[in-house]
Protein backbone atom coordinates (compact mmCIF):
# COMPACT_ATOMS: atom_id res chain seq x y z
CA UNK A 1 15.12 -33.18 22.30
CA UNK A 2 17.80 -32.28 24.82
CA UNK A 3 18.83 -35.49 26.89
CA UNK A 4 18.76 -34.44 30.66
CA UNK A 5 21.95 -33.32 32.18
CA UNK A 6 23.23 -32.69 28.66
CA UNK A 7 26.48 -30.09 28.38
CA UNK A 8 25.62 -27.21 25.52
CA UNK A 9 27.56 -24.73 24.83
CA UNK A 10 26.12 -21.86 23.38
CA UNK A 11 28.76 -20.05 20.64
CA UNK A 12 28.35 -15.93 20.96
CA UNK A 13 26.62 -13.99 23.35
CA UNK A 14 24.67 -11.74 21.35
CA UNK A 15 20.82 -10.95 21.32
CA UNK A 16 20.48 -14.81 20.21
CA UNK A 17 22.87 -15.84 22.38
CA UNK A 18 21.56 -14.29 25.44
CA UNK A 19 18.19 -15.37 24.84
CA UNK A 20 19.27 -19.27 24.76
CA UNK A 21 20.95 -18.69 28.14
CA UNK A 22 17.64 -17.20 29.48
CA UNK A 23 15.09 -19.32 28.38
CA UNK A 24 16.22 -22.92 27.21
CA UNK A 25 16.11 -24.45 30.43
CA UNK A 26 12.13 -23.60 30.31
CA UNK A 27 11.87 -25.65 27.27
CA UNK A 28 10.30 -29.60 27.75
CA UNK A 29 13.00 -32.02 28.27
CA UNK A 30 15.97 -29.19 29.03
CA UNK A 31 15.66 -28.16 32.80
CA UNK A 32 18.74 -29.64 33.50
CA UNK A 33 21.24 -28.77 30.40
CA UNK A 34 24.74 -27.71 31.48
CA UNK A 35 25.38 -24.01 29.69
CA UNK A 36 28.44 -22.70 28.85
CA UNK A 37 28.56 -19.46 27.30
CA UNK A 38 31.46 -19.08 24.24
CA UNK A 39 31.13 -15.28 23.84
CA UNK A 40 34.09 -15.34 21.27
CA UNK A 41 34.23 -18.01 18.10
CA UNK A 42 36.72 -17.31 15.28
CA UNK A 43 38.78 -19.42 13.13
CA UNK A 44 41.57 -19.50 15.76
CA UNK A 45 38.92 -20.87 18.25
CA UNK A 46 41.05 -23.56 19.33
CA UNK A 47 39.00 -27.19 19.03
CA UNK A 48 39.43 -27.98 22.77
CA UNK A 49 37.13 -25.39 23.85
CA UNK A 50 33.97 -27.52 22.67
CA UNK A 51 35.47 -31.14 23.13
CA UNK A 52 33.43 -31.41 26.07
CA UNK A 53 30.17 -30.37 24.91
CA UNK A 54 27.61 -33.04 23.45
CA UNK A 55 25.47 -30.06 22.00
CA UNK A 56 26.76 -26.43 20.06
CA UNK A 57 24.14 -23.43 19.92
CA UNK A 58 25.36 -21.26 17.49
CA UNK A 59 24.45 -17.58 17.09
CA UNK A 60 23.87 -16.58 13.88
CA UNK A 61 26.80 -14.36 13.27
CA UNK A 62 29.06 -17.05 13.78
CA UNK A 63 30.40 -18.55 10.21
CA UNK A 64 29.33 -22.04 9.98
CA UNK A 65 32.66 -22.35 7.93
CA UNK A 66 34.93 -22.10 10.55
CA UNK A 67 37.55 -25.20 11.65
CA UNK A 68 35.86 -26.09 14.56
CA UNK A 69 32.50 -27.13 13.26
CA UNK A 70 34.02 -29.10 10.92
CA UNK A 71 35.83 -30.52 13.57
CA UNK A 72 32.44 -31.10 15.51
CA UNK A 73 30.59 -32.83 12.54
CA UNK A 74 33.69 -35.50 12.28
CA UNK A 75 32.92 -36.06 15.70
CA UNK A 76 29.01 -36.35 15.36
CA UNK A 77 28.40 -33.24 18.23
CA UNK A 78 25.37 -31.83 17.15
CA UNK A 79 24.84 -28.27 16.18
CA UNK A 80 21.82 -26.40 16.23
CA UNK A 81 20.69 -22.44 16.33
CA UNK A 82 17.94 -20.62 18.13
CA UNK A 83 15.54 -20.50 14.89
CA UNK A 84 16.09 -24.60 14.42
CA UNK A 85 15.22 -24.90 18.28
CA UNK A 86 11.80 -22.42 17.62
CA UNK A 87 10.77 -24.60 14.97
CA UNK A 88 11.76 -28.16 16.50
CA UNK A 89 9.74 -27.03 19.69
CA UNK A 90 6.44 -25.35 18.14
CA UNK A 91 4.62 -28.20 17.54
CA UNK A 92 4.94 -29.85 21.57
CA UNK A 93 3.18 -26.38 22.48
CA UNK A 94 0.70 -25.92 20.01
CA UNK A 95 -1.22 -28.43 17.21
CA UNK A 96 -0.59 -27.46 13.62
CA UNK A 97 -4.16 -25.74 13.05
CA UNK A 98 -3.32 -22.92 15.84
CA UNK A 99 -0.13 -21.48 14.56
CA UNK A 100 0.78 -20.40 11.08
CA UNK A 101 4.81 -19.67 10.72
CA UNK A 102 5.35 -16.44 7.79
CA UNK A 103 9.12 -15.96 6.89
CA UNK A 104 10.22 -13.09 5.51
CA UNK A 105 13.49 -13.46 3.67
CA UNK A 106 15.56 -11.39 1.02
CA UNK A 107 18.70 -8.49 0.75
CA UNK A 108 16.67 -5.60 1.54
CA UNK A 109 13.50 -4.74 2.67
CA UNK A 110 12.91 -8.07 5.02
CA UNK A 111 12.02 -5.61 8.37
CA UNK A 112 9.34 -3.54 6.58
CA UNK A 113 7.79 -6.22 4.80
CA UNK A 114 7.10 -8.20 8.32
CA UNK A 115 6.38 -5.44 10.23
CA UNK A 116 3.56 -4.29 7.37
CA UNK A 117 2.28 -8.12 7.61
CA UNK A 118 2.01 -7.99 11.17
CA UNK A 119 0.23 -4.73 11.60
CA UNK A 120 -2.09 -5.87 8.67
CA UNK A 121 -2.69 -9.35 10.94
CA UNK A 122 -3.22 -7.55 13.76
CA UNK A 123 -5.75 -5.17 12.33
CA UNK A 124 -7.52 -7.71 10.91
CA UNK A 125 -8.19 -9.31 14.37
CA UNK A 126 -5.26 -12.16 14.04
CA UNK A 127 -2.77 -12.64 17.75
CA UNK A 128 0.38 -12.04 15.98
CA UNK A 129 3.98 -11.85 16.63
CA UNK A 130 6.71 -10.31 15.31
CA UNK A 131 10.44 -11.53 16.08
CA UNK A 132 14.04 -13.27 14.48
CA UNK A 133 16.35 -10.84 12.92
CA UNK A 134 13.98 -7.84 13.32
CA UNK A 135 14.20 -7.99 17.03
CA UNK A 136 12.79 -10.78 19.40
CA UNK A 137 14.67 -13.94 19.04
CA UNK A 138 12.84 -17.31 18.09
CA UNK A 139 13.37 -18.70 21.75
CA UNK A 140 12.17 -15.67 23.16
CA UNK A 141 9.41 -15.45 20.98
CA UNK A 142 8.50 -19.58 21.78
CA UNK A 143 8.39 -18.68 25.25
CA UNK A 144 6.04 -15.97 24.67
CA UNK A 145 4.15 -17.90 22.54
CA UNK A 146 3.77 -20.75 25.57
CA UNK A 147 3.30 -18.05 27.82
CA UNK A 148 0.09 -17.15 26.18
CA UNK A 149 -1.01 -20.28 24.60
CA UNK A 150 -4.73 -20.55 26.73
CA UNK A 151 -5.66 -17.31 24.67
CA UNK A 152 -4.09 -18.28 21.63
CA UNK A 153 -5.98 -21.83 22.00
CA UNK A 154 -9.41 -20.01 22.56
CA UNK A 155 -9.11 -17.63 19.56
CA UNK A 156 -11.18 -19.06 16.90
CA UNK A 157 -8.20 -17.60 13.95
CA UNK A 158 -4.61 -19.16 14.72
CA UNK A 159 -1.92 -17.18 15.67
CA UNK A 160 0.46 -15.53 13.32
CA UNK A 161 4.07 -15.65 13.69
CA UNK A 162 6.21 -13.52 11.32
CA UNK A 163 9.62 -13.98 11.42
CA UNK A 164 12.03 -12.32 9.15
CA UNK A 165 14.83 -14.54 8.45
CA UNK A 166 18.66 -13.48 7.56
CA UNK A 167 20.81 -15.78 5.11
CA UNK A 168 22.70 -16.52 8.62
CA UNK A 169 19.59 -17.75 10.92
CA UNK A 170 18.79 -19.77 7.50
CA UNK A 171 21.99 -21.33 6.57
CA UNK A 172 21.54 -24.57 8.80
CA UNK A 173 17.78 -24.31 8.82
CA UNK A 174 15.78 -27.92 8.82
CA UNK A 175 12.56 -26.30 8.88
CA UNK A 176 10.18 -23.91 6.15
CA UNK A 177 7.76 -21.95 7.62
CA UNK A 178 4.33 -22.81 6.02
CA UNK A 179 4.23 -18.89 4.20
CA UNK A 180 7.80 -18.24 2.58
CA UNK A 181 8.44 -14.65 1.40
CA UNK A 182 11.59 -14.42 -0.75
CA UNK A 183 12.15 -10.82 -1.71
CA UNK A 184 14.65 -9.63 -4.18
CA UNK A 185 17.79 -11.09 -3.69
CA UNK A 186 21.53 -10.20 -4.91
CA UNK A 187 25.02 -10.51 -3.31
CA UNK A 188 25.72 -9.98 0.13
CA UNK A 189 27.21 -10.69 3.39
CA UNK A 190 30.75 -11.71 1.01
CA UNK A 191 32.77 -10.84 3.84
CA UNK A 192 30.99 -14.18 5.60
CA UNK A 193 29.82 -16.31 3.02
CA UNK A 194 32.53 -18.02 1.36
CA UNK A 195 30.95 -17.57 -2.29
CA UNK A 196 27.84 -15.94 -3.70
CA UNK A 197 26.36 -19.51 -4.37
CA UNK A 198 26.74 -20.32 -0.60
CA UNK A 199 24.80 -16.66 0.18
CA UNK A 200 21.84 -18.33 -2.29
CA UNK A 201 22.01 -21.83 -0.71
CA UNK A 202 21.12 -20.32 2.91
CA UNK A 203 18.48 -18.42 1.40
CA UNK A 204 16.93 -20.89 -0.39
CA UNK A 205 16.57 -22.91 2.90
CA UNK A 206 13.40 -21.26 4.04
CA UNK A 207 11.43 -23.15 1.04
CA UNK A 208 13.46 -26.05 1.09
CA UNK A 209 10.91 -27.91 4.06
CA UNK A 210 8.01 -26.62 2.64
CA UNK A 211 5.44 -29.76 1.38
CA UNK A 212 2.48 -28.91 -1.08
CA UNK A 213 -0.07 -27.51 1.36
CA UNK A 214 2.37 -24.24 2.04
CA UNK A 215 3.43 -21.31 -0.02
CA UNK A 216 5.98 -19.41 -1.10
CA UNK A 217 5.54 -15.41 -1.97
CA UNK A 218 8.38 -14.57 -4.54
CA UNK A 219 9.77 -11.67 -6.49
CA UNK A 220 8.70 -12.50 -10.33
CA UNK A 221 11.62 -10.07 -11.39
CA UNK A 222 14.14 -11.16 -9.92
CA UNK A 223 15.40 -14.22 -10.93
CA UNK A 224 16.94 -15.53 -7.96
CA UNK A 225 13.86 -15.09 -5.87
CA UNK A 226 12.33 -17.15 -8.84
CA UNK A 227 14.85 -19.50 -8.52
CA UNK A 228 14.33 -20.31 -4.84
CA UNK A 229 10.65 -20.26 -5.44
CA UNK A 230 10.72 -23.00 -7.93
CA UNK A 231 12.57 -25.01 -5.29
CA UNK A 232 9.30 -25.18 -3.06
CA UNK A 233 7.03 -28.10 -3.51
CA UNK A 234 4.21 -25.82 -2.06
CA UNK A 235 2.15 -23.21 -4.06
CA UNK A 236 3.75 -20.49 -6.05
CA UNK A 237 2.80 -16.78 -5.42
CA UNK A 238 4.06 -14.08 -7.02
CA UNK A 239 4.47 -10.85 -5.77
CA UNK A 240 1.30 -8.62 -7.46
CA UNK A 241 2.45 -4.65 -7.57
CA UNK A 242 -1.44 -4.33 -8.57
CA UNK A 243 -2.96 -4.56 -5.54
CA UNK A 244 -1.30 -1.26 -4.26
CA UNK A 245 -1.99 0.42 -7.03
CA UNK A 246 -5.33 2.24 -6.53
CA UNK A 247 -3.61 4.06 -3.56
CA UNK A 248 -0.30 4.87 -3.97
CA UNK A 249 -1.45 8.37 -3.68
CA UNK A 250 -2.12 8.39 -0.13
CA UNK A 251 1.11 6.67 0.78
CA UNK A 252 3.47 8.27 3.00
CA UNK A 253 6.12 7.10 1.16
CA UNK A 254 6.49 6.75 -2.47
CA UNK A 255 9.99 5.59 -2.93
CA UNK A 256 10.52 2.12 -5.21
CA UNK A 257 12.20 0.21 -2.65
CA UNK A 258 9.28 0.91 0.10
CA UNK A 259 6.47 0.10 -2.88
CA UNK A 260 8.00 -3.29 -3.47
CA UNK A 261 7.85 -4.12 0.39
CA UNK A 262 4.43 -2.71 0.68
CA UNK A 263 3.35 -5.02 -2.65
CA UNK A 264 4.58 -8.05 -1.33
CA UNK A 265 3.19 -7.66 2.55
CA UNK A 266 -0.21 -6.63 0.22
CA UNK A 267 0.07 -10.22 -1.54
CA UNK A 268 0.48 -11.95 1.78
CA UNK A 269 -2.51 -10.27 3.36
CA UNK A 270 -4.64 -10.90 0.36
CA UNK A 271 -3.87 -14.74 -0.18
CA UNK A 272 -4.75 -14.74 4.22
CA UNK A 273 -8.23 -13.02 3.51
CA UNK A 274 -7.32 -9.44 5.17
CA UNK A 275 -9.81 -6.93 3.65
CA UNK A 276 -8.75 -5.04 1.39
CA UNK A 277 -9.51 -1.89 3.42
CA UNK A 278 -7.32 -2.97 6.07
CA UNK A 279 -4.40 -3.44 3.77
CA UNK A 280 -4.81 0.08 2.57
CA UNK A 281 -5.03 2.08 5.76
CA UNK A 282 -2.24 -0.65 6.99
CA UNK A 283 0.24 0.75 4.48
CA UNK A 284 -1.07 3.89 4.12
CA UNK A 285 -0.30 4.69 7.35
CA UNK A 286 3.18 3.26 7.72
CA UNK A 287 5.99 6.06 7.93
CA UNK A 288 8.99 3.74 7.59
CA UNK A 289 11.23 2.18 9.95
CA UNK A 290 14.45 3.87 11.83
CA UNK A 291 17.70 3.61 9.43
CA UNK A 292 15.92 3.09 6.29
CA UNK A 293 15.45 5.87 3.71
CA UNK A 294 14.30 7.91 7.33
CA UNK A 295 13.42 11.49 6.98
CA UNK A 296 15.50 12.87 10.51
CA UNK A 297 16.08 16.17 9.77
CA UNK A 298 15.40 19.50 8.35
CA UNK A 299 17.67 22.18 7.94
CA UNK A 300 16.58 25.59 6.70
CA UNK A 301 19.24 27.64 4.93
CA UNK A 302 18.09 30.53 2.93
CA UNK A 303 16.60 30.52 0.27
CA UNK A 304 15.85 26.36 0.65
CA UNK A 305 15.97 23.87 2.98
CA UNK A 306 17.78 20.34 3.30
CA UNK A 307 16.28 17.09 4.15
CA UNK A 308 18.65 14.78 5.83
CA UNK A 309 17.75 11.14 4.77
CA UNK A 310 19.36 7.93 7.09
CA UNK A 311 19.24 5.10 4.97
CA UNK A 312 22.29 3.70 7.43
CA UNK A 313 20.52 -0.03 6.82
CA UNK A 314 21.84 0.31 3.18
CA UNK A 315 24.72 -2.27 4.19
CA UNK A 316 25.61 -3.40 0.41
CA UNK A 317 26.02 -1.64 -2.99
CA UNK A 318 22.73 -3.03 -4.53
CA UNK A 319 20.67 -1.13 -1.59
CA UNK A 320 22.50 2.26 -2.03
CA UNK A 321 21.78 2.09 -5.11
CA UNK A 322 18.18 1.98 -5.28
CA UNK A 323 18.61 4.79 -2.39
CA UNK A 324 20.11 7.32 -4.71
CA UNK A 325 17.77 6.17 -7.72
CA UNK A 326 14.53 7.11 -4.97
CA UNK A 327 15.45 10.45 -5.10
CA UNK A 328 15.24 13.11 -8.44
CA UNK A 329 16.02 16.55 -6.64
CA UNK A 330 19.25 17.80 -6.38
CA UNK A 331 21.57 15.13 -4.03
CA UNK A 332 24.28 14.76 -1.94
CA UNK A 333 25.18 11.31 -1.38
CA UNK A 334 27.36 10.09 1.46
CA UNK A 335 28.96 6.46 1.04
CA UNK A 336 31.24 4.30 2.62
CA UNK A 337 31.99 1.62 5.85
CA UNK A 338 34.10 -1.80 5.99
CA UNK A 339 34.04 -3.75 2.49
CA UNK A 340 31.88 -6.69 2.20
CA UNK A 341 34.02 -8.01 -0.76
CA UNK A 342 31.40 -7.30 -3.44
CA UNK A 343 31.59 -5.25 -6.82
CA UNK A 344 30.41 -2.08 -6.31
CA UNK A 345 29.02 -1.85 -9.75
CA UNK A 346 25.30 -0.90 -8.85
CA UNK A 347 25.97 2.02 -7.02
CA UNK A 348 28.43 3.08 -9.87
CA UNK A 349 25.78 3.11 -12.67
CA UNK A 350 23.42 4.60 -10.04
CA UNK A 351 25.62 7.37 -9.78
CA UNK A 352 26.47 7.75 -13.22
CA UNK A 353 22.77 7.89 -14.37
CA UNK A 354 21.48 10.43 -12.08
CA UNK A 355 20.15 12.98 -13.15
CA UNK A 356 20.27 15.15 -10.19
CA UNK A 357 23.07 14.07 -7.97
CA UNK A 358 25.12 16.95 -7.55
CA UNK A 359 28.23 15.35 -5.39
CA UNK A 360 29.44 12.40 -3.33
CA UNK A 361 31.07 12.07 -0.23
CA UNK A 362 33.00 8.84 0.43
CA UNK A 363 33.81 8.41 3.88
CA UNK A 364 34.92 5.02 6.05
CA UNK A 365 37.47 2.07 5.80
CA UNK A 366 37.10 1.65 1.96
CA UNK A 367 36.44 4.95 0.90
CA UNK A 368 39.88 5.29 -1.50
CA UNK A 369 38.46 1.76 -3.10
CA UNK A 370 35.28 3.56 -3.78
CA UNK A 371 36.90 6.38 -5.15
CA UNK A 372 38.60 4.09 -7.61
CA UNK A 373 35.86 2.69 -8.71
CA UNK A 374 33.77 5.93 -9.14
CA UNK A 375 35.94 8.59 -10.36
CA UNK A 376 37.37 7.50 -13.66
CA UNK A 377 33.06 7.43 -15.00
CA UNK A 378 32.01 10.48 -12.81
CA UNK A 379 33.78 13.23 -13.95
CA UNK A 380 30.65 15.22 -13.62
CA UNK A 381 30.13 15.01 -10.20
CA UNK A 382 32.41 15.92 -7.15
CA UNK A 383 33.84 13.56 -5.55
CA UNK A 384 35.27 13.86 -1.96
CA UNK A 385 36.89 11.96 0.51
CA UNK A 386 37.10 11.71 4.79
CA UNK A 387 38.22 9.74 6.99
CA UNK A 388 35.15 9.81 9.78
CA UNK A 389 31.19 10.69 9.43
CA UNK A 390 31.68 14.15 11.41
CA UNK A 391 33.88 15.51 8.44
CA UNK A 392 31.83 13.87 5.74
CA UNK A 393 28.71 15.20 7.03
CA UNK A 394 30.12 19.20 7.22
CA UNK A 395 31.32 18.59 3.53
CA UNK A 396 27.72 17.59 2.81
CA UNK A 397 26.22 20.30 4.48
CA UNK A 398 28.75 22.65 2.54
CA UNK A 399 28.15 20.89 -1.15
CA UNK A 400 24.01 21.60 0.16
CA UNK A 401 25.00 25.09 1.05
CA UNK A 402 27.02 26.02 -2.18
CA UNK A 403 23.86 24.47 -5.06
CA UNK A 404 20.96 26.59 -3.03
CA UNK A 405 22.85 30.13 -3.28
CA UNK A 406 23.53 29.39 -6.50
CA UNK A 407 20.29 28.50 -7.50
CA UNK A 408 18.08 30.31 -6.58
CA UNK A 409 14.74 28.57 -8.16
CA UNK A 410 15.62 25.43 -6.25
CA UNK A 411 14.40 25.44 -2.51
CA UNK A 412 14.95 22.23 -1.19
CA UNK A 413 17.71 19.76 -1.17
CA UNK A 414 18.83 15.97 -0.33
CA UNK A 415 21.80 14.44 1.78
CA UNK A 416 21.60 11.05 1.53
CA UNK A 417 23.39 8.81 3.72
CA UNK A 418 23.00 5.36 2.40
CA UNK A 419 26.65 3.53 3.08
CA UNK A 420 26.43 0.69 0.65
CA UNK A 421 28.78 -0.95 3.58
CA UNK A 422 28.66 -2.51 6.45
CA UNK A 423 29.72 -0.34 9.71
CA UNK A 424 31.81 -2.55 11.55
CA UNK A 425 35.00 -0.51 10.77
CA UNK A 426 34.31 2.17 12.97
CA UNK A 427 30.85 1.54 14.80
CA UNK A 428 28.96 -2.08 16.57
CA UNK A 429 26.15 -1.79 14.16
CA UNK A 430 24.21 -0.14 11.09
CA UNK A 431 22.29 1.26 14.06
CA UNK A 432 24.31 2.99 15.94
CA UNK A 433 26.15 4.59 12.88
CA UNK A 434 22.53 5.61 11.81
CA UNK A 435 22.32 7.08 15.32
CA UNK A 436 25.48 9.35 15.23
CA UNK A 437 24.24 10.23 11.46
CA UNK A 438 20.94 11.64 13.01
CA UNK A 439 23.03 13.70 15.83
CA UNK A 440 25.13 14.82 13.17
CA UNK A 441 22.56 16.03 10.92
CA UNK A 442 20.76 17.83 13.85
CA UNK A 443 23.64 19.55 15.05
CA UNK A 444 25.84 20.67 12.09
CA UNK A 445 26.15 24.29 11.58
CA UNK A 446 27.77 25.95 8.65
CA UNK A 447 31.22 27.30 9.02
C-alpha cells in the first residue's frame, strides 16, 4: 500500500492529522514511512515544500483546490486522506462478513443520526463504533478496530462501524460504505467549495462505490438527497417518518430537525433487524447532543423564566432556520459569525413568518450584511446589532426582560442562539463559541 521507506507528508495537523502521525506506521506495509508534518497548507503554499514527497495525506480541511495539488497530480504524487486509508486497509484486518461500514452524510443532523444508530447497535447486542467527523478519526478508529479484532472475530453478529462523513472527508473518497445515509442536503461550506455543484459532487461520493448488494438511506423530500440516492447501484431506502410515530410522545425532544434524525437512524435500525422496542427506548431516551438546539440554561426573572437554547452547530442559514421555526413561544434570536458566501434567504423567510419571534440580535463578522438582508422585510421585529457575543447576549437578556413585564400571562421565554455562520471570525470552532455562549448565559445578570 505504502512502499517501505516511502517519504509522506501529511498536510495539517489537526485531529486527522495527528492521528496519521500516531498510528500509520502500525499499519501493514508502513513501519518504515518517512513523516513530515505540513501543519500549514494554503494557496501560497509554495510547490517546493512537497517536491520531495512520493505520498500527500491530506486533512480534511485542506481545499483540494489549491495550486499545489494540482501541481502534485501533473506530477503523478499520490494523494490520499485518513478516511481513503480506513477503507483501503479494512479488508487486510478483517473478511467482508465481520464488518459492516454505515455512513452518515448530509448538512445537518449527521452527529445525532450516528450517534442514535450506534446506541441502537449497541443495545441490540452489535460491537459498534462510532468515529470520522463526530470525533475518532478513521485511522484511529482502524487501529482500534485491529486492536480488538479476536473479539470482534468470535462475535457471532459483525461489527458495526458508523462513521459520519463531512462533504470534506468525502470529496476524494474511492470507497462507499456498504449502508449510505444521505440526509437532507442544501448549500454549504461556500467559503471552501468552489461552487454549490462541487459541495454536491463530494457528497454524492459516499454512494458512488456502492455495488447492488449495499444500500443507501435517503431523504425522499429533499431532492438532492434523492438525487445522490439514485446515483447508487445498491438498494434504495427511503427515510420512513412512520416508524417514530407511535411514540413521539415520550420523546425528549420534539423539535422537527431532531424527528428527522431520529426517523432516519429508526429506518437504519429497522432494515438491520433491531427490535422495535430497542429503537424506541433508544430515541426515547436521547437528550440531544452539546451545541445543537441544547437546553443550558434557565434563568428565572419574575413573573417567567428564560430558557437559553445553544444551537452554536447551526453553521449555515438553512440550519438557523429550522432552529427558529422549532420554537412557537415568544423568541429572541441571536445570529451571526464569518460568512460562508451563501444567500441567507432561509433564515430571512424564517424570520419573517414567525409567529412569535419577538427580536433579533445580529452579532459577529457579517452582522451589518445580515442586517441588510433582514431589515427592509422585518419591520415588525427589532433588530439589533454588536460587535462580540458578551454584548449580544445582555441585549438578549434585556429584549427577554422587557416582553415578560409586559406580559404578564406569558411565563416563559426563548433566546436562541443559532449563528447561521461559521465561527472562525472570532473563535477556533462552533464548539468553543457554543462554550462561551453557555458561560454567558449562566452568568448574565440584568443591569
Amino acid at each position: 500500500m505504502i512502499p517501505p521507506r516511502q517519504q509522506v507528508a501529511v498536510l495539517g495537523y489537526g485531529k486527522e492529522g495527528q492521528s496519521v502521525q500516531q498510528h500509520l506506521r502500525k499499519l501493514p506495509g508502513c513501519q518504515h514511512a518517512r513523516i513530515v508534518i505540513i501543519p500549514r497548507v494554503t494557496s501560497n503554499t509554495p510547490v517546493q515544500k512537497i517536491a520531495r514527497f512520493d505520498l500527500l495525506i491530506r486533512s480534511p480541511g485542506i481545499p483540494l483546490s489549491l495550486p499545489l495539488f494540482s501541481w502534485a497530480r501533473r506530477r503523478h504524487i499520490p494523494i490520499t486522506s485518513a478516511t481513503n486509508l480506513f477503507f483501503a486497509f479494512l479488508p487486510k484486518f478483517f473478511p467482508k462478513r465481520k464488518i459492516k461500514v454505515i455512513g452518515v452524510t448530509g448538512t445537518k443532523g449527521k452527529s445525532t443520526t450516528a450517534t442514535l444508530i450506534a446506541r441502537g447497535l449497541r443495545s441490540a447486542g452489535y460491537i459498534t463504533y462510532l468515529g470520522g467527523n463526530i470525533g475518532t478519526s478513521p485511522l484511529s478508529l482502524l487501529i482500534r478496530l485491529r486492536n480488538d479484532r479476536a473479539k470482534i472475530m468470535r462475535h457471532p453478529s459483525p461489527a458495526m462501524v458508523v462513521l459520519e462523513l463531512s462533504s470534506f472527508q468525502l470529496q476524494d473518497l474511492n470507497a462507499s460504505p456498504s449502508i449510505a445515509v444521505v440526509l437532507d442536503i442544501f448549500p454549504d461550506h461556500l467559503d471552501v467549495h468552489r461552487s454549490i455543484a462541487e459541495y454536491y459532487r463530494a457528497k454524492r461520493n459516499i454512494v458512488q462505490f456502492q455495488n447492488k448488494r449495499n444500500l443507501v438511506v435517503f431523504c425522499p423530500k429533499n431532492r438532492i438527497s434523492t438525487r445522490i440516492a439514485a446515483s447508487s447501484k445498491g438498494k434504495h431506502i427511503p427515510i420512513t417518518e412512520s416508524l417514530i410515530a407511535s411514540f413521539t410522545k415520550s420523546l425528549s425532544r420534539v423539535d422537527k430537525p431532531f424527528l428527522h434524525n431520529a426517523a432516519a437512524a429508526a429506518t437504519v435500525l429497522s432494515r438491520l433487524g433491531v427490535p422495535r422496542r430497542t429503537i424506541e427506548r433508544t430515541i426515547c431516551s436521547f437528550r440531544g447532543l452539546p451545541h445543537r438546539l441544547q437546553l443550558v440554561h434557565t434563568t428565572r426573572i419574575s413573573p417567567g423564566r428564560v430558557r437559553w437554547y445553544n444551537d452554536s452547530a447551526a453553521t449555515n442559514p438553512t440550519a438557523a432556520a429550522a432552529a427558529i421555526r422549532s420554537f412557537s413561544l415568544p423568541c429572541t434570536c441571536i445570529l451571526g459569525g464569518k460568512s460562508k458566501h451563501i444567500t441567507y434567504t432561509p433564515i430571512l423567510h424564517a424570520v419573517a413568518n414567525h409567529p412569535s419571534l419577538q427580536s433579533i440580535v445580529l452579532t459577529g463578522e457579517n452582522r451589518n450584511e445580515l442586517k441588510r438582508v433582514l431589515a427592509p422585510l422585518c419591520r415588525n421585529l427589532r433588530i439589533a446589532t454588536t460587535p462580540t457575543l458578551q454584548q449580544a447576549v445582555r441585549h438578549a437578556i434585556k429584549d427577554a426582560s422587557r416582553f415578560l413585564a409586559a406580559h404578564s400571562s406569558c411565563h416563559e421565554y426563548i433566546i436562541l442562539f443559532s449563528p447561521g455562520a461559521a465561527s472562525f471570525d472570532a473563535f477556533s470552532s462552533y464548539r468553543e463559541r457554543g462554550v462561551v455562549f453557555q458561560k454567558l448565559a449562566k452568568t448574565v445578570r440584568l443591569q
